[in-house]
N, C-alpha and C. Protein backbone atom coordinates (compact mmCIF):
# COMPACT_ATOMS: atom_id res chain seq x y z
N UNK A 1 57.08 51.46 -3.34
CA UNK A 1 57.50 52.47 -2.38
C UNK A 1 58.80 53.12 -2.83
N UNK A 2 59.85 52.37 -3.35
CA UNK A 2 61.15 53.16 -3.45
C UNK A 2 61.25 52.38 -4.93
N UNK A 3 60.94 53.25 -5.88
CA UNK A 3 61.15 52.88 -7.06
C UNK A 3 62.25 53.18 -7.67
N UNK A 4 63.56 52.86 -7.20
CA UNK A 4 64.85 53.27 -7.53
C UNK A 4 65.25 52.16 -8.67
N UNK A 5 66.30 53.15 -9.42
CA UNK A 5 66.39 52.45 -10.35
C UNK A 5 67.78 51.05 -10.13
N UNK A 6 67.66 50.10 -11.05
CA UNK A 6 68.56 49.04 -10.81
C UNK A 6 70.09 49.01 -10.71
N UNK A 7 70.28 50.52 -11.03
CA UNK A 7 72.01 51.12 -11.48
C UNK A 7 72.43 51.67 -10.12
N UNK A 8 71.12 51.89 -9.03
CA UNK A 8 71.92 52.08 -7.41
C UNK A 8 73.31 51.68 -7.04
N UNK A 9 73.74 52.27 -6.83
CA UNK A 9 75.08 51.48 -6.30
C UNK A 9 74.85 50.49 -4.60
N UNK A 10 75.56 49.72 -4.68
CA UNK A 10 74.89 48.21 -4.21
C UNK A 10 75.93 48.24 -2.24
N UNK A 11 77.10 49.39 -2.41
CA UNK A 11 76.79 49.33 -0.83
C UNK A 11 77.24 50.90 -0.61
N UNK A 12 76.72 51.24 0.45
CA UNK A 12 76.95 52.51 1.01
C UNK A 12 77.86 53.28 0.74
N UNK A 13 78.94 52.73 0.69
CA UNK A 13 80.40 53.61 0.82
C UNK A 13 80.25 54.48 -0.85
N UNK A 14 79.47 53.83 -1.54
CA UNK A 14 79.44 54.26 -3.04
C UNK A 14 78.42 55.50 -2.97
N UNK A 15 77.18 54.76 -1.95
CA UNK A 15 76.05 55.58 -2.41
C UNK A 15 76.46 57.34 -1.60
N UNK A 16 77.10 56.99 -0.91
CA UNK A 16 77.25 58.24 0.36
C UNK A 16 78.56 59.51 -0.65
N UNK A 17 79.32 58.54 -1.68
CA UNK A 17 80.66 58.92 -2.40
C UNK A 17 79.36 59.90 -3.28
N UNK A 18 78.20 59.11 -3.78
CA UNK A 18 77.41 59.46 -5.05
C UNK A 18 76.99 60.93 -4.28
N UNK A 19 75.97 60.94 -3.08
CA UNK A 19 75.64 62.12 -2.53
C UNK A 19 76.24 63.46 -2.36
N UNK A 20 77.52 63.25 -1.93
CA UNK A 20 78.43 63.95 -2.01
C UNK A 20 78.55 64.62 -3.06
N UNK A 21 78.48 64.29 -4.00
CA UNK A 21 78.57 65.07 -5.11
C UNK A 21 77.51 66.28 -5.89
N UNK A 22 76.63 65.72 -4.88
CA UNK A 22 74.91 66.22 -5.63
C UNK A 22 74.98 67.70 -4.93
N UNK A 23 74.40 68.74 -5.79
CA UNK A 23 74.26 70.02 -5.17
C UNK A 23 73.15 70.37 -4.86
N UNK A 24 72.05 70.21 -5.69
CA UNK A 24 70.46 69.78 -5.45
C UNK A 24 70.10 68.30 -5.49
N UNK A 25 69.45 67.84 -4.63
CA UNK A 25 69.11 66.85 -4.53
C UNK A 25 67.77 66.58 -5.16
N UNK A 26 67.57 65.11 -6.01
CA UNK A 26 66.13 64.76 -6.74
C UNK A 26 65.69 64.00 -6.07
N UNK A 27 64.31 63.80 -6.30
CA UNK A 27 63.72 62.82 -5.56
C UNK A 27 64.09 61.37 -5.82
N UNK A 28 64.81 60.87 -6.45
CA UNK A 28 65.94 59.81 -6.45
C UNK A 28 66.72 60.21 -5.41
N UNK A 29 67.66 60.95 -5.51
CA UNK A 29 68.83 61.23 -4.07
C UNK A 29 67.75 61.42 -2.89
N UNK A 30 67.06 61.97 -2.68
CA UNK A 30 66.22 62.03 -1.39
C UNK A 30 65.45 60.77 -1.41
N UNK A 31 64.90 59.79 -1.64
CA UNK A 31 65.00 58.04 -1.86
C UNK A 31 66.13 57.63 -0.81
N UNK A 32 67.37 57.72 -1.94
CA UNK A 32 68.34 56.94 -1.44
C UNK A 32 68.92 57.69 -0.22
N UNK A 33 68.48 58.53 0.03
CA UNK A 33 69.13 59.57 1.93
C UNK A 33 67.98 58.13 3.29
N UNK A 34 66.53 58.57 2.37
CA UNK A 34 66.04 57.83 3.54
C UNK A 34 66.78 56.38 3.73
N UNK A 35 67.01 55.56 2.18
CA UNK A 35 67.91 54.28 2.70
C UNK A 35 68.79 54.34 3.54
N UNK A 36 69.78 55.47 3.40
CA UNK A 36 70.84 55.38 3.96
C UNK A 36 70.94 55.94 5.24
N UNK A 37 69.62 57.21 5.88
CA UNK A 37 69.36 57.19 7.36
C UNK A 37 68.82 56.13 7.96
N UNK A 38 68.03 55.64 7.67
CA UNK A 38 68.03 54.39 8.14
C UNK A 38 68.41 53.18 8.65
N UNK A 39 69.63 52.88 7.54
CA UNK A 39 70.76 52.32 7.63
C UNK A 39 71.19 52.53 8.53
N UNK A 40 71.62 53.89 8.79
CA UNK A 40 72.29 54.04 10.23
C UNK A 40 72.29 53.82 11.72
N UNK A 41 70.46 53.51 11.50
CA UNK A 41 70.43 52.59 12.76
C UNK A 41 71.07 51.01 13.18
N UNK A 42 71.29 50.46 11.73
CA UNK A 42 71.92 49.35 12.00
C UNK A 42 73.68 49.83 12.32
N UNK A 43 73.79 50.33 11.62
CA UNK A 43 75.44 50.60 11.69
C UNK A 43 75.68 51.00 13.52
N UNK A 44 75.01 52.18 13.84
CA UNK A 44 75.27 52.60 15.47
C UNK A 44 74.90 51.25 15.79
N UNK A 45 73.90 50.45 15.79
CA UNK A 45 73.93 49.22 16.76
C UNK A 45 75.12 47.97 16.91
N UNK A 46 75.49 48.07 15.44
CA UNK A 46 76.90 47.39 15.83
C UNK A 46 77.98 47.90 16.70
N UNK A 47 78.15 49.21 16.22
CA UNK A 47 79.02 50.09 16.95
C UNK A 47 78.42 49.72 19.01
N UNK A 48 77.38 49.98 19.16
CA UNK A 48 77.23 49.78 20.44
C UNK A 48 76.93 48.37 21.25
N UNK A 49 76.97 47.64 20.02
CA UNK A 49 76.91 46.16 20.65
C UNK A 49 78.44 45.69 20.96
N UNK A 50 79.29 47.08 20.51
CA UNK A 50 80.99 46.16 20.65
C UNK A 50 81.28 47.36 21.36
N UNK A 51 80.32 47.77 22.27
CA UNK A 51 80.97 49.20 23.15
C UNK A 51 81.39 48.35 24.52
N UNK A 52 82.23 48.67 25.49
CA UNK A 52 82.73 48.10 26.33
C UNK A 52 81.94 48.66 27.80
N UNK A 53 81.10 49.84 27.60
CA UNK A 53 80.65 50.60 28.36
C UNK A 53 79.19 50.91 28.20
N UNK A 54 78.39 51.01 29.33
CA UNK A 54 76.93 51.48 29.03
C UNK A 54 77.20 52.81 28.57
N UNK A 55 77.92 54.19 29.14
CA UNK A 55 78.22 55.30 28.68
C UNK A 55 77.87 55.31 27.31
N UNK A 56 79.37 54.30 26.99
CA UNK A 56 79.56 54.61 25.09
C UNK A 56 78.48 53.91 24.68
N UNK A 57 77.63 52.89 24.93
CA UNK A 57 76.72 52.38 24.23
C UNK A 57 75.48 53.09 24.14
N UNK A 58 75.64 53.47 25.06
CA UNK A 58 74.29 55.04 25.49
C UNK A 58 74.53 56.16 24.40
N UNK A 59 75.84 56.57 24.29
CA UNK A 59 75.99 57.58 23.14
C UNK A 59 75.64 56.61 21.83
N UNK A 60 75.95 56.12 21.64
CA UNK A 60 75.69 55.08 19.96
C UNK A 60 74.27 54.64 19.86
N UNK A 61 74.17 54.87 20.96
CA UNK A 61 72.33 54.17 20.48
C UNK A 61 71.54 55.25 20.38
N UNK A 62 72.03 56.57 21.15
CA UNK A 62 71.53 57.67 20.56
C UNK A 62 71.27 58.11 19.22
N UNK A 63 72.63 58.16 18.67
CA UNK A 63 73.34 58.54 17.41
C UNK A 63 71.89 57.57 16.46
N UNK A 64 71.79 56.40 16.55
CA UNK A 64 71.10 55.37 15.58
C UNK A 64 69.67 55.66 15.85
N UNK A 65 69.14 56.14 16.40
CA UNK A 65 67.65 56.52 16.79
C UNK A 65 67.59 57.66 16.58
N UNK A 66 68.68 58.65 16.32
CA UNK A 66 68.53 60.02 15.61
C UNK A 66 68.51 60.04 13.95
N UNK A 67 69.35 58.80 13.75
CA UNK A 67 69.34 58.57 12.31
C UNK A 67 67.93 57.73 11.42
N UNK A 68 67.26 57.60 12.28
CA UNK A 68 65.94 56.93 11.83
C UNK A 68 65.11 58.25 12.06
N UNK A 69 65.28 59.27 12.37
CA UNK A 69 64.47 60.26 12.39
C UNK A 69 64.81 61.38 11.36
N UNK A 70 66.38 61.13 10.94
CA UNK A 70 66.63 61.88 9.83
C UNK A 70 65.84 61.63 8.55
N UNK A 71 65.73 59.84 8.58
CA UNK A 71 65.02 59.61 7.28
C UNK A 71 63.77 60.23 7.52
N UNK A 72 63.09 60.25 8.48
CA UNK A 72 61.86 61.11 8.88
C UNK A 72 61.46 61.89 8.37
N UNK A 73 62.45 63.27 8.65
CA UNK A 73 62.77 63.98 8.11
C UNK A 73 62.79 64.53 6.17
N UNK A 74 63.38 63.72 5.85
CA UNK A 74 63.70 63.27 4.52
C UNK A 74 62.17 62.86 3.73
N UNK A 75 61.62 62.22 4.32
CA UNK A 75 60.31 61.22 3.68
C UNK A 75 59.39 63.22 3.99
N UNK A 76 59.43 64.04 4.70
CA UNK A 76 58.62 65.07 5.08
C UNK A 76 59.39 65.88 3.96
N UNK A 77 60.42 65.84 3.60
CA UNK A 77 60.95 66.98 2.46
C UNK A 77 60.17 66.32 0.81
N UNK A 78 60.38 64.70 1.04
CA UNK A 78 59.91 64.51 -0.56
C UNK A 78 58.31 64.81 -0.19
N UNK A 79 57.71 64.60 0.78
CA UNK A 79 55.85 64.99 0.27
C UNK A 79 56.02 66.18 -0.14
N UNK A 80 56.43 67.27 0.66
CA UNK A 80 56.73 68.79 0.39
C UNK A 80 56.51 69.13 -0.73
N UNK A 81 57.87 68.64 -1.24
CA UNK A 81 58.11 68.69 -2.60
C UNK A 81 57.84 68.15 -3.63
N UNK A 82 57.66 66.67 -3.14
CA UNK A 82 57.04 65.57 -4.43
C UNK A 82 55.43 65.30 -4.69
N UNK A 83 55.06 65.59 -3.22
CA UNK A 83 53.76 64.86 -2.88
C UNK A 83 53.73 63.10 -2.84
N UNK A 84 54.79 62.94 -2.95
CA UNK A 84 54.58 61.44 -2.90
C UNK A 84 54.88 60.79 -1.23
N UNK A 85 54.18 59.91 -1.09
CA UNK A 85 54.33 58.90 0.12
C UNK A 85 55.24 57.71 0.62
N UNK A 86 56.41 57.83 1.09
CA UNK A 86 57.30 57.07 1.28
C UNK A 86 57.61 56.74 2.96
N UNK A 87 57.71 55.23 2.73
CA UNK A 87 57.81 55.02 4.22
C UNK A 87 59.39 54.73 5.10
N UNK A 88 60.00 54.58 6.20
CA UNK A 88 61.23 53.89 5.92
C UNK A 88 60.87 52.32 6.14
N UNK A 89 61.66 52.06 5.01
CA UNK A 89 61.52 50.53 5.00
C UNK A 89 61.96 49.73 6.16
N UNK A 90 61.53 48.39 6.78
CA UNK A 90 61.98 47.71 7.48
C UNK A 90 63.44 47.48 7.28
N UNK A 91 64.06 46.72 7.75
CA UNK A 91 65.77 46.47 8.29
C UNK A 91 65.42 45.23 7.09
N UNK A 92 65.18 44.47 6.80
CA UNK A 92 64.72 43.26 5.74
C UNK A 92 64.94 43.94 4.28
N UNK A 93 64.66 44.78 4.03
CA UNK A 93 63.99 45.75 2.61
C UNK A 93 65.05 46.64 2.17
N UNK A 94 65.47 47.07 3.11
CA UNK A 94 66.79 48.45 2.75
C UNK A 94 68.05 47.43 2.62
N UNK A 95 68.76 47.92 1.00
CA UNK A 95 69.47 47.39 0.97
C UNK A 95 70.90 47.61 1.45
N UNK A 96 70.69 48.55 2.21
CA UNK A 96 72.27 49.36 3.17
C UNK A 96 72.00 49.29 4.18
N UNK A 97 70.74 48.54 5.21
CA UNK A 97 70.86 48.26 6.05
C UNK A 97 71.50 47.18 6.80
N UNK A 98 72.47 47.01 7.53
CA UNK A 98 73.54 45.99 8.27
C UNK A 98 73.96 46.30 9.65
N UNK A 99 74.15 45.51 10.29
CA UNK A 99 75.03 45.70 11.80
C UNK A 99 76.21 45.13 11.58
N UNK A 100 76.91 46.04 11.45
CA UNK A 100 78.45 45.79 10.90
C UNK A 100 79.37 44.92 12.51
N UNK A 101 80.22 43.98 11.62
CA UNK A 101 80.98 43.39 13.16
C UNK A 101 81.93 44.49 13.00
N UNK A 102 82.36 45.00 14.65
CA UNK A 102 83.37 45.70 14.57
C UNK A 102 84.24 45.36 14.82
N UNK A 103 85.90 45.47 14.59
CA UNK A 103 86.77 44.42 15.21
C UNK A 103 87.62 45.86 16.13
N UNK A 104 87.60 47.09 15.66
CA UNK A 104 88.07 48.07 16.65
C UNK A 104 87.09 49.45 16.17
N UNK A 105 86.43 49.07 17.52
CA UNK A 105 85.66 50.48 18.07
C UNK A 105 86.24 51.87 17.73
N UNK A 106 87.62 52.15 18.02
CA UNK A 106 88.10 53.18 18.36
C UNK A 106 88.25 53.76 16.64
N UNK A 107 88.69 52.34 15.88
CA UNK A 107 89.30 53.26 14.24
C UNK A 107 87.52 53.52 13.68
N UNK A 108 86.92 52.44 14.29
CA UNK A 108 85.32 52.41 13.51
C UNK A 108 84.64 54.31 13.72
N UNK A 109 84.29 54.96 14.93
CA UNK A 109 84.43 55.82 15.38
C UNK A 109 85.34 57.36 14.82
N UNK A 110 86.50 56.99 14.72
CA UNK A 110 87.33 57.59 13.96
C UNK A 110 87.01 57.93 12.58
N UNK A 111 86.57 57.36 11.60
CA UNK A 111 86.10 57.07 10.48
C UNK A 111 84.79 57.82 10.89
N UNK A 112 83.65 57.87 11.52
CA UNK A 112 82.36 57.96 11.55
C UNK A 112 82.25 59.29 11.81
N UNK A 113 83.31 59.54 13.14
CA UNK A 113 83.30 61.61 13.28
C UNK A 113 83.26 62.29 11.53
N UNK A 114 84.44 61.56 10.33
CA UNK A 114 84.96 62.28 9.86
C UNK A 114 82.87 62.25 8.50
N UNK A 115 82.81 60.86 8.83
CA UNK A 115 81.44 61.02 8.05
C UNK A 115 80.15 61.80 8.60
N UNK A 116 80.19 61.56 9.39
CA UNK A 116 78.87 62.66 10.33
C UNK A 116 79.02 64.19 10.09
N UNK A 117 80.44 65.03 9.78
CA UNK A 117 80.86 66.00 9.92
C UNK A 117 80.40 66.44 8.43
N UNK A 118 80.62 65.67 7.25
CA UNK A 118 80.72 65.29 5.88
C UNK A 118 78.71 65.64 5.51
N UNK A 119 78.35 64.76 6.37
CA UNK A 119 76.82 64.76 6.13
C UNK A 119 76.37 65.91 6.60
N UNK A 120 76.81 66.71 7.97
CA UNK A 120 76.27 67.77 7.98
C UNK A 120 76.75 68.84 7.14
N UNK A 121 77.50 68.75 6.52
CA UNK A 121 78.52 69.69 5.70
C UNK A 121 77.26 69.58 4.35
N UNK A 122 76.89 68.47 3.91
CA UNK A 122 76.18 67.95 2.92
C UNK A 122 74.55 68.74 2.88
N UNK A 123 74.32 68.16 4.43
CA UNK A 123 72.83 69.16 4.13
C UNK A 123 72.97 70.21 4.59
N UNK A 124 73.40 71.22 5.14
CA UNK A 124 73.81 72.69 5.06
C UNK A 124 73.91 73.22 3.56
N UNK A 125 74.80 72.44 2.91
CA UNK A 125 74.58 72.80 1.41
C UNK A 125 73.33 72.55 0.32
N UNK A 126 72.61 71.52 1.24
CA UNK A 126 71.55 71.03 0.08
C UNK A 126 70.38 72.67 0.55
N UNK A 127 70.02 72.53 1.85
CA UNK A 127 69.85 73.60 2.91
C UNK A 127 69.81 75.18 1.80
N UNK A 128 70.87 75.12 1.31
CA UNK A 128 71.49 77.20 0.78
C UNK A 128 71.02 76.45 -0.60
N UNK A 129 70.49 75.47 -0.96
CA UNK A 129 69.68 75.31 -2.75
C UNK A 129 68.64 75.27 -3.01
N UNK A 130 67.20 75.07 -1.75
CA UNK A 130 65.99 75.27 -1.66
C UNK A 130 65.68 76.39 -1.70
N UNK A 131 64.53 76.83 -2.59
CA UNK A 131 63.65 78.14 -1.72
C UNK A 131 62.77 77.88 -1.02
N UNK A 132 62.72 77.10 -0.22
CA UNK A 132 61.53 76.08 0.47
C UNK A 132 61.80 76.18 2.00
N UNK A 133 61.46 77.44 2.51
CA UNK A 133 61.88 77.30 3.65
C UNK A 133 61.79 76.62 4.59
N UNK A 134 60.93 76.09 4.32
CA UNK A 134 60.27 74.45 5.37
C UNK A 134 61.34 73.79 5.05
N UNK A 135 61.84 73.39 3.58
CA UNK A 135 62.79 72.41 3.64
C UNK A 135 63.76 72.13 3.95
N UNK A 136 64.28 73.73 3.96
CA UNK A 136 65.74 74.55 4.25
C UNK A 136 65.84 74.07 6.06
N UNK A 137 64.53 74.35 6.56
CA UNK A 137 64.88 74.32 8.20
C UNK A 137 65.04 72.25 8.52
N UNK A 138 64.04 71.70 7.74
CA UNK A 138 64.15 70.01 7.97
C UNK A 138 65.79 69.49 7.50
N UNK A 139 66.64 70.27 6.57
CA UNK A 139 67.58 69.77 5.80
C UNK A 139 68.63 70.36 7.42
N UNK A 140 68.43 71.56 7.99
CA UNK A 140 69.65 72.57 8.68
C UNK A 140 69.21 71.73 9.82
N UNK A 141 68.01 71.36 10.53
CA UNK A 141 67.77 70.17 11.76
C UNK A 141 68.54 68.99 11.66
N UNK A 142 68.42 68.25 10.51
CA UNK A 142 69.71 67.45 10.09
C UNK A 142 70.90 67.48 10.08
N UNK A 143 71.61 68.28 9.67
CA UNK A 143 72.67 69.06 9.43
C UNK A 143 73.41 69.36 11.08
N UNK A 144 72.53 69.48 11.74
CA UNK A 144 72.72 70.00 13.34
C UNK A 144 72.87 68.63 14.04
N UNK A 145 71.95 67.64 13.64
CA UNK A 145 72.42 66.84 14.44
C UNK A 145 73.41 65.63 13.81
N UNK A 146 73.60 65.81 12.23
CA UNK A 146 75.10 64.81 11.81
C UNK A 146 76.21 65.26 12.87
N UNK A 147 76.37 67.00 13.16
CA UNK A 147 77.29 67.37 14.20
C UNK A 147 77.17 67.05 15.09
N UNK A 148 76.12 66.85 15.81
CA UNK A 148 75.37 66.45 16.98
C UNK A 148 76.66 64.88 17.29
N UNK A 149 75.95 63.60 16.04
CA UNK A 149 76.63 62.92 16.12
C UNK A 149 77.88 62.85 16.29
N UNK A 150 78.86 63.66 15.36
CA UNK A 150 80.12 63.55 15.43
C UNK A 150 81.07 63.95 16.52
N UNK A 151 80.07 64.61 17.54
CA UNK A 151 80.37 65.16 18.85
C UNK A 151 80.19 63.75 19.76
N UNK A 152 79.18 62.90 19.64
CA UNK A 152 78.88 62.05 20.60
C UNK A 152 79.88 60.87 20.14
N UNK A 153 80.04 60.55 18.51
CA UNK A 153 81.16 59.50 18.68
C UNK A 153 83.18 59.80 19.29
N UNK A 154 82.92 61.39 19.04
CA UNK A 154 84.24 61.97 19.91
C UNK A 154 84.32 61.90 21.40
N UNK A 155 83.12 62.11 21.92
CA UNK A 155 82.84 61.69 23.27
C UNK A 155 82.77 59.87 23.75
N UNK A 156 82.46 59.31 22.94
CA UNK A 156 82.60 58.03 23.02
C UNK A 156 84.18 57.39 22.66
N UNK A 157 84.55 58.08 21.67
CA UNK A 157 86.43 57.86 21.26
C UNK A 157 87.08 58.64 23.05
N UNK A 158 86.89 59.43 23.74
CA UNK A 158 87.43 59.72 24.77
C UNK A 158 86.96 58.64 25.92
N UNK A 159 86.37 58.39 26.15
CA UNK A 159 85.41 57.60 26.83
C UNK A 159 86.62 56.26 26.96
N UNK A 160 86.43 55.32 25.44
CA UNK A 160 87.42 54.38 25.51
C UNK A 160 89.19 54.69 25.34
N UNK A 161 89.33 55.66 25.52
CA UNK A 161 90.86 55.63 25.77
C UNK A 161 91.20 56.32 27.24
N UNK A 162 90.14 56.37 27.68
CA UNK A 162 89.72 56.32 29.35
C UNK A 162 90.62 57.15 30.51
């Protein structure tokens, strides 16, 4: 299913540094997007298992059930384009999947606006390198809701300083 090669970089903070950089994305980088939307459902669940509030835990569990639909998303751009069949892997299988302990909500959050903002910044640009207009609109739906996110963990950072 994800025939990536063994030189992946081995945790997120690398692979997300690697994306960043990409202006077109290959069906390797679109691989490693679905790992890493995915991922994100574990990450919001930590985040909302150390929320102090149903509110904020309500926004974070949003955020992580939008990010399993990004890979969605993602797996619909590589058939498009690749024709190939990719599933998202179980929470067992992905190797960037984790529920991180949080020890403060508020800096965790802080950090996450500035990455959500980053990712939509990311596919907006991948977005203006397709001529694929199907792909262009699945990449700018994405793109809409990384902001999406970075709005709901700002609403959740207001939330706990109450």
């Amino acid at each position: 299913m994800f025939d990536l090669p063994p030189s992946i970089p081995r945790d997120s903070k690398a692979v997300y540094a690697y994306l960043g950089t990409i202006v077109k994305p290959t069906l390797h980088d679109l691989k490693l997007m679905v790992l890493l939307e995915a991922a994100g459902e574990g990450t919001y669940r930590g985040l909302a298992d150390a929320a102090p509030t149903e509110e904020v835990r309500d926004l974070l569990q949003r955020n992580g059930r939008e990010e399993v639909g990004h890979a969605h998303r993602v797996i619909a751009i590589i058939k498009k384009l690749y024709g190939e069949e990719v599933r998202v892997p179980p929470p067992e299988d992905n190797p960037y999947f984790s529920v991180p302990e949080v020890s403060s909500l508020s800096d965790f959050l802080q950090k996450a606006v500035g990455g959500e903002l980053a990712g939509g910044k990311m596919y907006d640009d991948w977005a203006a390198q397709t001529e694929d207009e199907e792909v262009a609109q699945l990449l700018r739906q994405n793109a809409r809701e990384e902001r999406r996110h970075a709005d709901r963990d700002t609403q959740a950072l207001n939330l706990l300083k109450g």
